[in-house]
N, C-alpha and C. Protein backbone atom coordinates (compact mmCIF):
# COMPACT_ATOMS: atom_id res chain seq x y z
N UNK A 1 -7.67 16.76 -10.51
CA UNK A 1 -8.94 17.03 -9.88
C UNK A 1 -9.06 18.55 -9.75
N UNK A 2 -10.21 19.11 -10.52
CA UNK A 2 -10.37 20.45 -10.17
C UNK A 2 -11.40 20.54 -8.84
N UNK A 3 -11.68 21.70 -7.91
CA UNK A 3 -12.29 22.19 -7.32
C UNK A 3 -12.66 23.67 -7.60
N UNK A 4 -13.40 24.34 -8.33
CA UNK A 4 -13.71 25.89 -8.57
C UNK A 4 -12.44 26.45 -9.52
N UNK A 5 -12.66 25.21 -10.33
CA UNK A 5 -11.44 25.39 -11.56
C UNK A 5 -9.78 25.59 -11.04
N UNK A 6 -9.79 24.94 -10.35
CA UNK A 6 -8.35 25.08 -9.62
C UNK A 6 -7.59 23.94 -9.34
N UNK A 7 -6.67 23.50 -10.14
CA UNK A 7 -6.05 22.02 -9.88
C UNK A 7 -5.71 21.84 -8.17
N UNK A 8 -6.77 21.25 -7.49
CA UNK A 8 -5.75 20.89 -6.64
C UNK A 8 -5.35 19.41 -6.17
N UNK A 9 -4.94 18.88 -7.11
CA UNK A 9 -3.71 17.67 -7.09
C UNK A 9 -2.78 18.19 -6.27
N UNK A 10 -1.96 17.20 -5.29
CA UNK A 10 -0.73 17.77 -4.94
C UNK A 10 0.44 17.50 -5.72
N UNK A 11 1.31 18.72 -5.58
CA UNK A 11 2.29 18.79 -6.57
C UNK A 11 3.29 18.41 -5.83
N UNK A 12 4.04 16.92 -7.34
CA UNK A 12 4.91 16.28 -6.70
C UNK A 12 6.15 16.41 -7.26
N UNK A 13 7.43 16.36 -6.95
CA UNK A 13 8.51 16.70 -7.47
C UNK A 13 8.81 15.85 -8.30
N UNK A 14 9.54 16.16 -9.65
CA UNK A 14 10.23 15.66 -10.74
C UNK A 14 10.28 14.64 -10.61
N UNK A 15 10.63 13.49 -11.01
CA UNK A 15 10.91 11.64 -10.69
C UNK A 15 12.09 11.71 -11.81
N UNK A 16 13.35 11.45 -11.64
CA UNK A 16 14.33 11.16 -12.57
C UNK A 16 14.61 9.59 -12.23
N UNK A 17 14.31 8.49 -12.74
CA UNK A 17 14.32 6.94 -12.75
C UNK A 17 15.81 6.79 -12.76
N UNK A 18 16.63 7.65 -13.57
CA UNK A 18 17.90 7.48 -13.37
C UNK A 18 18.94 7.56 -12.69
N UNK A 19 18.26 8.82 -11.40
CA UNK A 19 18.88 8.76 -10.39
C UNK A 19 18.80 7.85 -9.67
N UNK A 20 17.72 6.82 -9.78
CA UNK A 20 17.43 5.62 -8.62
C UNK A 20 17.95 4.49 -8.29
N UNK A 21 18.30 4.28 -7.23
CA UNK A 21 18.85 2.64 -7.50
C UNK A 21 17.82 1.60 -7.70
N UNK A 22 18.25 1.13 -8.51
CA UNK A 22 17.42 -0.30 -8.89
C UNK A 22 17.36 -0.94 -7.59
N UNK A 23 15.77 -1.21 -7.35
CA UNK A 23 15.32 -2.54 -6.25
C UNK A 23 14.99 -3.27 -7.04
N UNK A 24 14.51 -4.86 -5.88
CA UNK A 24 13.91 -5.85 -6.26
C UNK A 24 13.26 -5.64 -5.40
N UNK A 25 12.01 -5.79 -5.98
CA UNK A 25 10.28 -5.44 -4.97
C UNK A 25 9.70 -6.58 -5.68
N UNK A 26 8.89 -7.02 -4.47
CA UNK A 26 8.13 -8.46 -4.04
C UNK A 26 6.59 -7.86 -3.90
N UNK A 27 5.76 -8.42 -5.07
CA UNK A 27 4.72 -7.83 -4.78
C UNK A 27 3.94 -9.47 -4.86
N UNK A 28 2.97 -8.71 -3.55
CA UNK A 28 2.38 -10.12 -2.78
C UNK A 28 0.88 -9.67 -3.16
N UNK A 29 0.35 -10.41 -4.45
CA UNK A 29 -1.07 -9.97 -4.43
C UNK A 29 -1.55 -9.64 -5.91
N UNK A 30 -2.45 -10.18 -6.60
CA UNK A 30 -2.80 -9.85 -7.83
C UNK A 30 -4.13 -9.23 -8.24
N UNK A 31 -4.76 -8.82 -6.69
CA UNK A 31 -6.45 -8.09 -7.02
C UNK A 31 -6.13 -6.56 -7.56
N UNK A 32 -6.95 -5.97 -7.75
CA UNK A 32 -7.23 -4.58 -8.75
C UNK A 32 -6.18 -3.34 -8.15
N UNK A 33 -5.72 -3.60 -6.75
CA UNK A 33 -4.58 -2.65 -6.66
C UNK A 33 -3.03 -2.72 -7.25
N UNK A 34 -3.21 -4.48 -7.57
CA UNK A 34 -2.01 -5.40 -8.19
C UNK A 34 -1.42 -4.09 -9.46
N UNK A 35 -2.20 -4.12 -10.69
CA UNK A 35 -1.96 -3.72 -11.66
C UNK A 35 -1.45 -1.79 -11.69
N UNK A 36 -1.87 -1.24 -10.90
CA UNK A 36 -1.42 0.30 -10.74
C UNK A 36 -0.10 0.09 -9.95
N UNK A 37 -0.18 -0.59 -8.77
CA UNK A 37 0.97 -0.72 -8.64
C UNK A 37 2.06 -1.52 -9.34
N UNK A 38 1.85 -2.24 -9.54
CA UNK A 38 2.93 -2.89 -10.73
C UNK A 38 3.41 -1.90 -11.87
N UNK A 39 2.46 -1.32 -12.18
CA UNK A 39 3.04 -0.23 -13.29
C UNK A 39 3.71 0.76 -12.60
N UNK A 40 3.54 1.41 -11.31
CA UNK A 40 4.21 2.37 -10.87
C UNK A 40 5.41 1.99 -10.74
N UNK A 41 5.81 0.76 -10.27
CA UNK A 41 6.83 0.25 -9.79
C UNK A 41 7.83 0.01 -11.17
N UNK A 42 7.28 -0.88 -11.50
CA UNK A 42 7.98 -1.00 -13.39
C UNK A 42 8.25 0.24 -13.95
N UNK A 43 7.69 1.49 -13.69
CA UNK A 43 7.76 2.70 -14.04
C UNK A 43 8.82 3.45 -14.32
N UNK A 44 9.40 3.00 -12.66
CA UNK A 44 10.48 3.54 -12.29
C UNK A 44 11.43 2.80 -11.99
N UNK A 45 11.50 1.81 -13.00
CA UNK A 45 12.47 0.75 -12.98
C UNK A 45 12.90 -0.49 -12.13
N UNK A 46 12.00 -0.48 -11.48
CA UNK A 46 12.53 -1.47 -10.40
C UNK A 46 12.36 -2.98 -10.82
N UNK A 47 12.82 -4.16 -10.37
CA UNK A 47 12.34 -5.38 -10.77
C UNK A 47 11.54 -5.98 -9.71
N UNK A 48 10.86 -6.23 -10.46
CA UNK A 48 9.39 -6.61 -10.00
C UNK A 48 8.94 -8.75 -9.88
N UNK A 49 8.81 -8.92 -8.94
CA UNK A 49 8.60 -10.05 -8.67
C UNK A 49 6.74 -10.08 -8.25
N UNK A 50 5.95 -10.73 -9.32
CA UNK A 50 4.44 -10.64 -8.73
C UNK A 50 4.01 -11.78 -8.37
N UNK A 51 3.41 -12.41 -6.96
CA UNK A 51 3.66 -13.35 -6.15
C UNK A 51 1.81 -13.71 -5.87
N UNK A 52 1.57 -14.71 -6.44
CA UNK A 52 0.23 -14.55 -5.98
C UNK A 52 -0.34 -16.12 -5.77
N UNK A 53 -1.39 -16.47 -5.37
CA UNK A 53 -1.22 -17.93 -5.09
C UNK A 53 -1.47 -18.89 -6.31
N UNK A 54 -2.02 -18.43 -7.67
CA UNK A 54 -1.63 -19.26 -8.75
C UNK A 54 -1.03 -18.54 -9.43
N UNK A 55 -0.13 -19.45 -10.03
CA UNK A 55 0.97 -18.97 -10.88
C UNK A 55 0.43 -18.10 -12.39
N UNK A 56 -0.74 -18.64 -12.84
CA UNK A 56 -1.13 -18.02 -14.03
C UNK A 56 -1.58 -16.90 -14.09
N UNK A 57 -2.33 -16.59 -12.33
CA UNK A 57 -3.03 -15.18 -12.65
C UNK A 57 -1.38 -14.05 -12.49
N UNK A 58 -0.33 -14.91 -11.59
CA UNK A 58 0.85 -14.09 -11.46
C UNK A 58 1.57 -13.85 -12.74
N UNK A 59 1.25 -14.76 -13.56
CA UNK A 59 1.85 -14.82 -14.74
C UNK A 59 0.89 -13.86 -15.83
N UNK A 60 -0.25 -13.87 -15.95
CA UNK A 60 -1.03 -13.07 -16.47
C UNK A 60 -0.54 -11.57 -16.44
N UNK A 61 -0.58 -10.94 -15.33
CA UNK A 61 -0.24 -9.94 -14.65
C UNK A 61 0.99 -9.09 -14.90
N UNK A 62 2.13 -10.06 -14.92
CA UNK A 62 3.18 -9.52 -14.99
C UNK A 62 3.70 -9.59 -16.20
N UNK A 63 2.81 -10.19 -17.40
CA UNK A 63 3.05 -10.06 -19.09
C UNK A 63 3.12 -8.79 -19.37
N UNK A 64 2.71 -7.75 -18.82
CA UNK A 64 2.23 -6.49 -18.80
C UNK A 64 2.94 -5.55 -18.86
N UNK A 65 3.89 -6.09 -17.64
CA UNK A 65 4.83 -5.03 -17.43
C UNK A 65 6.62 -5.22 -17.61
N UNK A 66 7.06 -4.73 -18.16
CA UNK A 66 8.74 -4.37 -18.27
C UNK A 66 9.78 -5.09 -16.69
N UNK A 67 10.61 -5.74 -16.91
CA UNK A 67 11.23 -6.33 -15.51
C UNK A 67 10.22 -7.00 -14.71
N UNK A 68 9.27 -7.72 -14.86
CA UNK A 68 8.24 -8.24 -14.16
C UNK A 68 8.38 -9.90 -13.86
N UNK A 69 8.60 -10.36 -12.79
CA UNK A 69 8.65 -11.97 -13.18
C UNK A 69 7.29 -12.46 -12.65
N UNK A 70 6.69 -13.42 -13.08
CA UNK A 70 5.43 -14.25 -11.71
C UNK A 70 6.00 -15.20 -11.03
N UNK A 71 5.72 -15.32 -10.09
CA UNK A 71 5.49 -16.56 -8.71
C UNK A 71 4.47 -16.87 -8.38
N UNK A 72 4.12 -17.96 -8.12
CA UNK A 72 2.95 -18.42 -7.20
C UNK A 72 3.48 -18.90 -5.44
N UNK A 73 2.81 -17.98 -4.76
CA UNK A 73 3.34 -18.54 -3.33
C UNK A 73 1.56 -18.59 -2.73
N UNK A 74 2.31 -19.27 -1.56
CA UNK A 74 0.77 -19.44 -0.72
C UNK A 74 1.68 -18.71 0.63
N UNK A 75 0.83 -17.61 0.71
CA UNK A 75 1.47 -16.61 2.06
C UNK A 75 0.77 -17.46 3.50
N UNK A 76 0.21 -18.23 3.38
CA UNK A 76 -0.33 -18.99 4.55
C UNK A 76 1.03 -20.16 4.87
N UNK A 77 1.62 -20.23 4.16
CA UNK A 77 3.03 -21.04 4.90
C UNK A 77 4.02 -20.23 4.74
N UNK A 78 4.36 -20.17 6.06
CA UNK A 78 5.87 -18.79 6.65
C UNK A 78 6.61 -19.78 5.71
N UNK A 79 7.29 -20.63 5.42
CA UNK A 79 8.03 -21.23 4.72
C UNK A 79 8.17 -20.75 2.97
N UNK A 80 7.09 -20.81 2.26
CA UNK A 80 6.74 -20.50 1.52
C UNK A 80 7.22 -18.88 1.02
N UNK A 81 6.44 -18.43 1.66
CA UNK A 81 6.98 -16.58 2.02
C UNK A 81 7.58 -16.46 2.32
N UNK A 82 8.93 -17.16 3.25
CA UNK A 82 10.41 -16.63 3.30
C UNK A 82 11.25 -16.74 2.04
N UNK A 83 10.61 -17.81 1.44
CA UNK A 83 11.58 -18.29 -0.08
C UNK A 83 10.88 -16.95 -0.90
N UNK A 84 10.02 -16.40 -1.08
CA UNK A 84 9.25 -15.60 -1.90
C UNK A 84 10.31 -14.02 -1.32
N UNK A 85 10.00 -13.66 -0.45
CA UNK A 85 10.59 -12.97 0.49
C UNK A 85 12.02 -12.79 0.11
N UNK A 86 12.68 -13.58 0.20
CA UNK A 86 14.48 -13.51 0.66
C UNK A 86 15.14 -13.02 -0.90
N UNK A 87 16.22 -11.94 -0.94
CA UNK A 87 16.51 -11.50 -1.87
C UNK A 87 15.95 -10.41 -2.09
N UNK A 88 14.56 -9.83 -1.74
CA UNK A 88 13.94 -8.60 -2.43
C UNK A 88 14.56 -7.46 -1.28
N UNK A 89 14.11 -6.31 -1.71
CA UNK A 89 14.63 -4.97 -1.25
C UNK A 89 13.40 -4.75 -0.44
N UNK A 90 12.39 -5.05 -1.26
CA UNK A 90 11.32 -4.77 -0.35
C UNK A 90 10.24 -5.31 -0.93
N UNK A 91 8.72 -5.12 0.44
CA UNK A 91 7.90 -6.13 -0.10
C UNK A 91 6.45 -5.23 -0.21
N UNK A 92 6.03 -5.56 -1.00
CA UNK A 92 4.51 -4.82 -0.78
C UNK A 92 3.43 -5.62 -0.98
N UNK A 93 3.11 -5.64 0.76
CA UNK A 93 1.77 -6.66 0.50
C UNK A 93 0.43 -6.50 0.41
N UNK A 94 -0.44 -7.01 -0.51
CA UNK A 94 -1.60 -6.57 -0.92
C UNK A 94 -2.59 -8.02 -1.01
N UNK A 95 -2.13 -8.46 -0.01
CA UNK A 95 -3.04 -9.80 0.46
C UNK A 95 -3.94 -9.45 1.34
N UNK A 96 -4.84 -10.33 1.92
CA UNK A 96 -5.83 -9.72 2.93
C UNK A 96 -4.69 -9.64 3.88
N UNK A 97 -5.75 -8.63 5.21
CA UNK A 97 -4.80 -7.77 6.62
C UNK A 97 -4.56 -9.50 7.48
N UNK A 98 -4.97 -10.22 7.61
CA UNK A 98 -4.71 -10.72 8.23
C UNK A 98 -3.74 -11.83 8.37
N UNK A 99 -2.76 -11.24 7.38
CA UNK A 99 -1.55 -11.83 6.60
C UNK A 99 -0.01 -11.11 7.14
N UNK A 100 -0.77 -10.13 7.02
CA UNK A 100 0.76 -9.01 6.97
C UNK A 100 1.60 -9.01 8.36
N UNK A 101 0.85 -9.18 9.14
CA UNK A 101 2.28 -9.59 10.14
C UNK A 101 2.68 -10.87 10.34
N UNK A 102 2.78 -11.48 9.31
CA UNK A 102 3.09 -12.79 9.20
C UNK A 102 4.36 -11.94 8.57
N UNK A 103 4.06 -11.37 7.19
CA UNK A 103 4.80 -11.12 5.80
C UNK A 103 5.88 -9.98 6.51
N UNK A 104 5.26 -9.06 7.70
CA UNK A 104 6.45 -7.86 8.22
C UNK A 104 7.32 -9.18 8.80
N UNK A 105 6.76 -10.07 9.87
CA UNK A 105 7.59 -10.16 10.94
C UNK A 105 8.82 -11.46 10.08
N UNK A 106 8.64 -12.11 8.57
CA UNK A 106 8.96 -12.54 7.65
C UNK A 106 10.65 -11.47 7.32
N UNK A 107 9.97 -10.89 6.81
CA UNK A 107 10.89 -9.38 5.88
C UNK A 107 11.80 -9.12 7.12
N UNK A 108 11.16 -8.81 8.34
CA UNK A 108 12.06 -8.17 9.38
C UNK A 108 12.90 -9.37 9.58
N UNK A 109 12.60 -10.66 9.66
CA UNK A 109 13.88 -11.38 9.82
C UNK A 109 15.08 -11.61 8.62
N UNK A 110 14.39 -11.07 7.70
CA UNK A 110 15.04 -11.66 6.09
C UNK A 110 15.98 -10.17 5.89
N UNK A 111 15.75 -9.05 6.70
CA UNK A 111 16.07 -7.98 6.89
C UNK A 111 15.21 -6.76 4.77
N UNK A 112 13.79 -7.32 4.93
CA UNK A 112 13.14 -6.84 3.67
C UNK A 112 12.57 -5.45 4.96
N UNK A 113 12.58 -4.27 3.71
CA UNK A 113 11.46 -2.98 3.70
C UNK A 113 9.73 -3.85 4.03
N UNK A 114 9.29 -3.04 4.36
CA UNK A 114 7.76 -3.92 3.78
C UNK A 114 6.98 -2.53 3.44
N UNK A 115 5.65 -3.06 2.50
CA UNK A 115 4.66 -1.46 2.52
C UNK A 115 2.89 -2.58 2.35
N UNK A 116 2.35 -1.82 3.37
CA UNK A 116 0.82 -2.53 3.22
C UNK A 116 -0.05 -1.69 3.11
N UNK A 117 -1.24 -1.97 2.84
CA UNK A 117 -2.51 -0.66 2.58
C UNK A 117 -3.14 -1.06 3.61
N UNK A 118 -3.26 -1.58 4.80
CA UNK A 118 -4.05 -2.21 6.00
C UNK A 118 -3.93 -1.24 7.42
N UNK A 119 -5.21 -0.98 7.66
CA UNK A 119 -4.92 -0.26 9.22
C UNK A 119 -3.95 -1.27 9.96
N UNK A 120 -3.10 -0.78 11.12
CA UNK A 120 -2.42 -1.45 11.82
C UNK A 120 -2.99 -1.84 12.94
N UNK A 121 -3.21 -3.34 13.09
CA UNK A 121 -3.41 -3.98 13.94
C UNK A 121 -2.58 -4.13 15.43
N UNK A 122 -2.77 -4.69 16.70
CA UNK A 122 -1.75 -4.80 17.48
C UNK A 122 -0.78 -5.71 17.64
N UNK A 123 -0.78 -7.01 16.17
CA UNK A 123 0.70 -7.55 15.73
C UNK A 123 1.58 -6.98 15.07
N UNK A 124 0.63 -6.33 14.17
CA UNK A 124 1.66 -5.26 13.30
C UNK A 124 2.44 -4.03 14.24
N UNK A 125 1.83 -3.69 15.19
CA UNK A 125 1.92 -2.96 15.95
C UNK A 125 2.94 -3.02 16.73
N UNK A 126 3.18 -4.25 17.08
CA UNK A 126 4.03 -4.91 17.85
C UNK A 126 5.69 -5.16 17.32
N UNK A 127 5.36 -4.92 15.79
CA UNK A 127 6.66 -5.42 15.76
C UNK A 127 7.34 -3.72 15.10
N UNK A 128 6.64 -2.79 15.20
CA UNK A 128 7.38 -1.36 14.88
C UNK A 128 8.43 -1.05 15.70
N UNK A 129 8.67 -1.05 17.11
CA UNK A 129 10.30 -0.87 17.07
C UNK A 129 11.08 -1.95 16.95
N UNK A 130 10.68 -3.03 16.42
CA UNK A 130 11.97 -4.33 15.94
C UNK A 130 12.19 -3.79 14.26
N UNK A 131 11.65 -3.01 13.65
CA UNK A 131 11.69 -2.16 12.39
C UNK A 131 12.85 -1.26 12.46
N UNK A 132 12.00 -0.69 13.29
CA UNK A 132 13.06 0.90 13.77
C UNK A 132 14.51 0.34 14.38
N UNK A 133 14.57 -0.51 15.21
CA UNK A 133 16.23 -1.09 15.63
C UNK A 133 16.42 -1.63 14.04
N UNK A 134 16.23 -2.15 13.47
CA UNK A 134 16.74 -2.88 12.22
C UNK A 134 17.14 -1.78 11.26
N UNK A 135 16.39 -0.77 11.40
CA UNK A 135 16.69 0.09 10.63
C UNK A 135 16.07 -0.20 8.76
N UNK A 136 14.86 -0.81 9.33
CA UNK A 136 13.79 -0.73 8.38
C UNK A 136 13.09 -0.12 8.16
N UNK A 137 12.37 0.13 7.61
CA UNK A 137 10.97 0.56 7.27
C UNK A 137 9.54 0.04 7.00
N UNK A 138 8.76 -0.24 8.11
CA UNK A 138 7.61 -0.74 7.75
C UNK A 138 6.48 -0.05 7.37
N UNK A 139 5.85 0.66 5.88
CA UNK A 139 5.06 1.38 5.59
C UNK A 139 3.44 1.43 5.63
N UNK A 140 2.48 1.18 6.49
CA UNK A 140 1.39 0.65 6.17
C UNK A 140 0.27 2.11 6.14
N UNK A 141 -0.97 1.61 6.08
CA UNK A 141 -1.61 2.36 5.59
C UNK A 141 -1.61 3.45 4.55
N UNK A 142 -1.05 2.94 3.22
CA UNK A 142 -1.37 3.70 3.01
C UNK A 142 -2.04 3.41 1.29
N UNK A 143 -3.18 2.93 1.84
CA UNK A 143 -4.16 2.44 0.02
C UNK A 143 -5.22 3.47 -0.08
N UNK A 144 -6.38 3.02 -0.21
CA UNK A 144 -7.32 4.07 -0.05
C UNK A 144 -7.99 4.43 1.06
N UNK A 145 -8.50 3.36 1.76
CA UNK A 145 -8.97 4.09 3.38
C UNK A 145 -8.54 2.37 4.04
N UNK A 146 -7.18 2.92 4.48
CA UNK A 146 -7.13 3.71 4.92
C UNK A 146 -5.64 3.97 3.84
N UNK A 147 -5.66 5.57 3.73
CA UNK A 147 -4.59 6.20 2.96
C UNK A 147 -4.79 7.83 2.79
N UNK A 148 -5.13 7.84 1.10
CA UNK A 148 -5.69 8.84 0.36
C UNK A 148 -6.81 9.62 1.06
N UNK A 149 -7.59 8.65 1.89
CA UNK A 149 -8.71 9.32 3.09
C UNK A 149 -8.56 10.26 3.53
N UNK A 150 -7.20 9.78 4.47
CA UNK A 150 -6.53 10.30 5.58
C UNK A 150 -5.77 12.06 4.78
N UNK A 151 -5.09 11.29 3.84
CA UNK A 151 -5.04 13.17 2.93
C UNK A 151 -5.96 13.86 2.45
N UNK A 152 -6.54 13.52 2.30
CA UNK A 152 -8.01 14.38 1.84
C UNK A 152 -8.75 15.09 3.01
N UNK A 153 -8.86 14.11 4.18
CA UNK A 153 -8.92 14.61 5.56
C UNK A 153 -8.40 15.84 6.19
N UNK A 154 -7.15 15.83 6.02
CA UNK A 154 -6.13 16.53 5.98
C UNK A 154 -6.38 17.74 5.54
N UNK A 155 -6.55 17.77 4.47
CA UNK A 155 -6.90 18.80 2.93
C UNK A 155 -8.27 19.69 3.75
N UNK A 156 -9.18 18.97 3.62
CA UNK A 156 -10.32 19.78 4.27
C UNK A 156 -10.05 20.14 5.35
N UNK A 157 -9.52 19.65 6.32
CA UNK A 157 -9.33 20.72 7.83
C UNK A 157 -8.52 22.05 7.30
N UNK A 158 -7.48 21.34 6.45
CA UNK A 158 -6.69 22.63 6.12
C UNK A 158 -7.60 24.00 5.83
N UNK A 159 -8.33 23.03 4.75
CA UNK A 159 -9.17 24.25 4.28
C UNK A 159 -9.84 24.57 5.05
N UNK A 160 -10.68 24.91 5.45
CA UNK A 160 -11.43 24.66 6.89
C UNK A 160 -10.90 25.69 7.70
N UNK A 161 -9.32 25.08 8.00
CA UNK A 161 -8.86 26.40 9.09
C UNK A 161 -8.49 27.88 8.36
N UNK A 162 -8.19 27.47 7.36
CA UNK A 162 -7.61 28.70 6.13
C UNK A 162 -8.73 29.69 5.93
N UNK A 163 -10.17 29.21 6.36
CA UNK A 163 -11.17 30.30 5.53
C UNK A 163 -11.33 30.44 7.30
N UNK A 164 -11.10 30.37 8.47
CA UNK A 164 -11.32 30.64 9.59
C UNK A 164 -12.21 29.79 10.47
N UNK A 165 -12.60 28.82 9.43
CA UNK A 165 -12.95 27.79 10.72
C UNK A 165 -13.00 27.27 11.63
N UNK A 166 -13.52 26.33 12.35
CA UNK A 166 -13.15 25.20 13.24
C UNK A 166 -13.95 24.16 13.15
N UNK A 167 -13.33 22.91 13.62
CA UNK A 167 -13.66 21.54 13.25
C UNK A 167 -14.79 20.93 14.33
N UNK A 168 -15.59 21.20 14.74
CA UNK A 168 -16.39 20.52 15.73
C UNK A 168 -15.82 18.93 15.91
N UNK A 169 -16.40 18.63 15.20
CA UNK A 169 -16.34 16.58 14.87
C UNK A 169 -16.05 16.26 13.16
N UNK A 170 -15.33 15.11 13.14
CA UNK A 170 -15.11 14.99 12.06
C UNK A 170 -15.25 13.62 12.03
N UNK A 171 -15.82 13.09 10.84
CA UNK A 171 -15.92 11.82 10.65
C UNK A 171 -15.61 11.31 9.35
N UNK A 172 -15.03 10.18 8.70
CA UNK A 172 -14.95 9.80 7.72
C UNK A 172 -15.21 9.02 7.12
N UNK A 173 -16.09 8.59 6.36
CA UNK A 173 -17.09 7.47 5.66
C UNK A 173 -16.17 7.23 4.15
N UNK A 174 -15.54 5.95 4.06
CA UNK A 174 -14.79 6.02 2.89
C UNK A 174 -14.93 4.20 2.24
N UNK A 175 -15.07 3.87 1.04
CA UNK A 175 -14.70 2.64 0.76
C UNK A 175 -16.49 1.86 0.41
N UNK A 176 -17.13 2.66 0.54
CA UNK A 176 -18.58 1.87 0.21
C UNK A 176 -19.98 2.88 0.79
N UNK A 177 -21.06 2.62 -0.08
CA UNK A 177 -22.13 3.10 0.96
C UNK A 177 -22.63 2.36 1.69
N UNK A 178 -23.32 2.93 2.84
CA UNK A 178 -24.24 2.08 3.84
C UNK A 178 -25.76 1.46 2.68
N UNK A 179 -26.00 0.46 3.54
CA UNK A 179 -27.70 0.18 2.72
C UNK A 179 -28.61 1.57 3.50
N UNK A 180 -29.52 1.82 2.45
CA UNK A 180 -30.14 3.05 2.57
C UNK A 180 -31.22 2.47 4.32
N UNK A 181 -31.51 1.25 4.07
CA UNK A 181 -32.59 0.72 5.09
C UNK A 181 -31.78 0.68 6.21
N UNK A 182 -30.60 0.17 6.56
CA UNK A 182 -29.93 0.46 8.31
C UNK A 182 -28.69 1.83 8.30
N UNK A 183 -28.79 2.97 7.12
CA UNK A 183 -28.18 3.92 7.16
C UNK A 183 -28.59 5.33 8.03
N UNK A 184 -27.39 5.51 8.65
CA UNK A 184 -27.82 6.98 9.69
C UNK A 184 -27.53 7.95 8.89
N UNK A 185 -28.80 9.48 8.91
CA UNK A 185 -27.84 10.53 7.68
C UNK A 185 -26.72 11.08 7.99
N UNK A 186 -25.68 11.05 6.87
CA UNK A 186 -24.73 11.07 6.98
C UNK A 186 -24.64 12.86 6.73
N UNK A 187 -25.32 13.80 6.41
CA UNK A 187 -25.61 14.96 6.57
C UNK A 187 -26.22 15.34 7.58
N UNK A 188 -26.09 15.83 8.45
CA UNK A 188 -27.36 16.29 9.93
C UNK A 188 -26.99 17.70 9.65
């Protein structure tokens, strides 16, 4: 991404795949974030389990990629998702939000990582220091809004304070437009 001809992407350090230890990552979910992440993950070697509630679109999916297996689970039975669950290193779920503390509080007993793109709710919420004693990691937010938002957010205050600014109010409109007929301007 340029801005006034100036890359500013953030610059990320080297990735050597070979230094890494091989995981097994559990990916819960086959909609349009499915496929970037699957490749990132396959990328860098990891084995990849893609878990989705029919087996064909899981199977579709993971033809794609290198170390990839499909599953079909239904994340609506804890039963189900512990068998899906048990064995992986970690899980990344990309089911709707109102799943995932089913799938953390799952992982945290199975002793799995987890990573979600979902604001945190106050179940999810709830179970962050049973993470932290376990000595897990539960990663959420971080897809596009909420995620990438939140750095970009970031980015402009920076800038912002760098040319001598200050921030009055800040607001962030991310993920869709309003209908023009019940929209407030979003410029004043």
């Amino acid at each position: 991404m340029l801005d006034d001809n100036v890359n500013v992407l953030p610059k990320l350090r080297d990735y050597d795949a070979a230094k890494t230890s091989k995981k097994k990552v559990l990916l819960l979910g086959s909609g349009l974030v499915a496929p970037p992440a699957a490749d990132y993950i396959t990328k860098h070697k990891h084995e990849l389990t893609i878990a989705c509630r029919t087996f064909a679109t899981a199977e579709a999916l993971a033809s794609k990629f290198p170390n990839a297996t499909p599953m079909s689970v239904d994340v609506s039975s804890a039963d189900a998702l512990r068998q899906a669950i048990k064995g992986h290193d970690v899980v990344v779920s990309l089911v709707p939000y109102t799943h995932h503390a089913t799938v953390m509080q799952i992982a945290l007993e199975e002793k799995v990582h987890v990573v979600t793109t979902s604001y945190i709710n106050p179940q999810m919420k709830a179970l962050e220091q049973k993470f932290k004693d376990a000595g897990l990691i539960c990663f959420n937010e971080i897809g596009v809004d909420p995620g990438v938002d939140h750095l970009w957010a970031v980015k402009a205050i920076h800038d912002v304070h760098q040319a001598g600014g200050k921030i009055k109010s800040f607001y962030s409109y991310c993920g869709g437009l309003p209908e023009p007929a019940v929209s407030i301007p979003l410029c004043l």
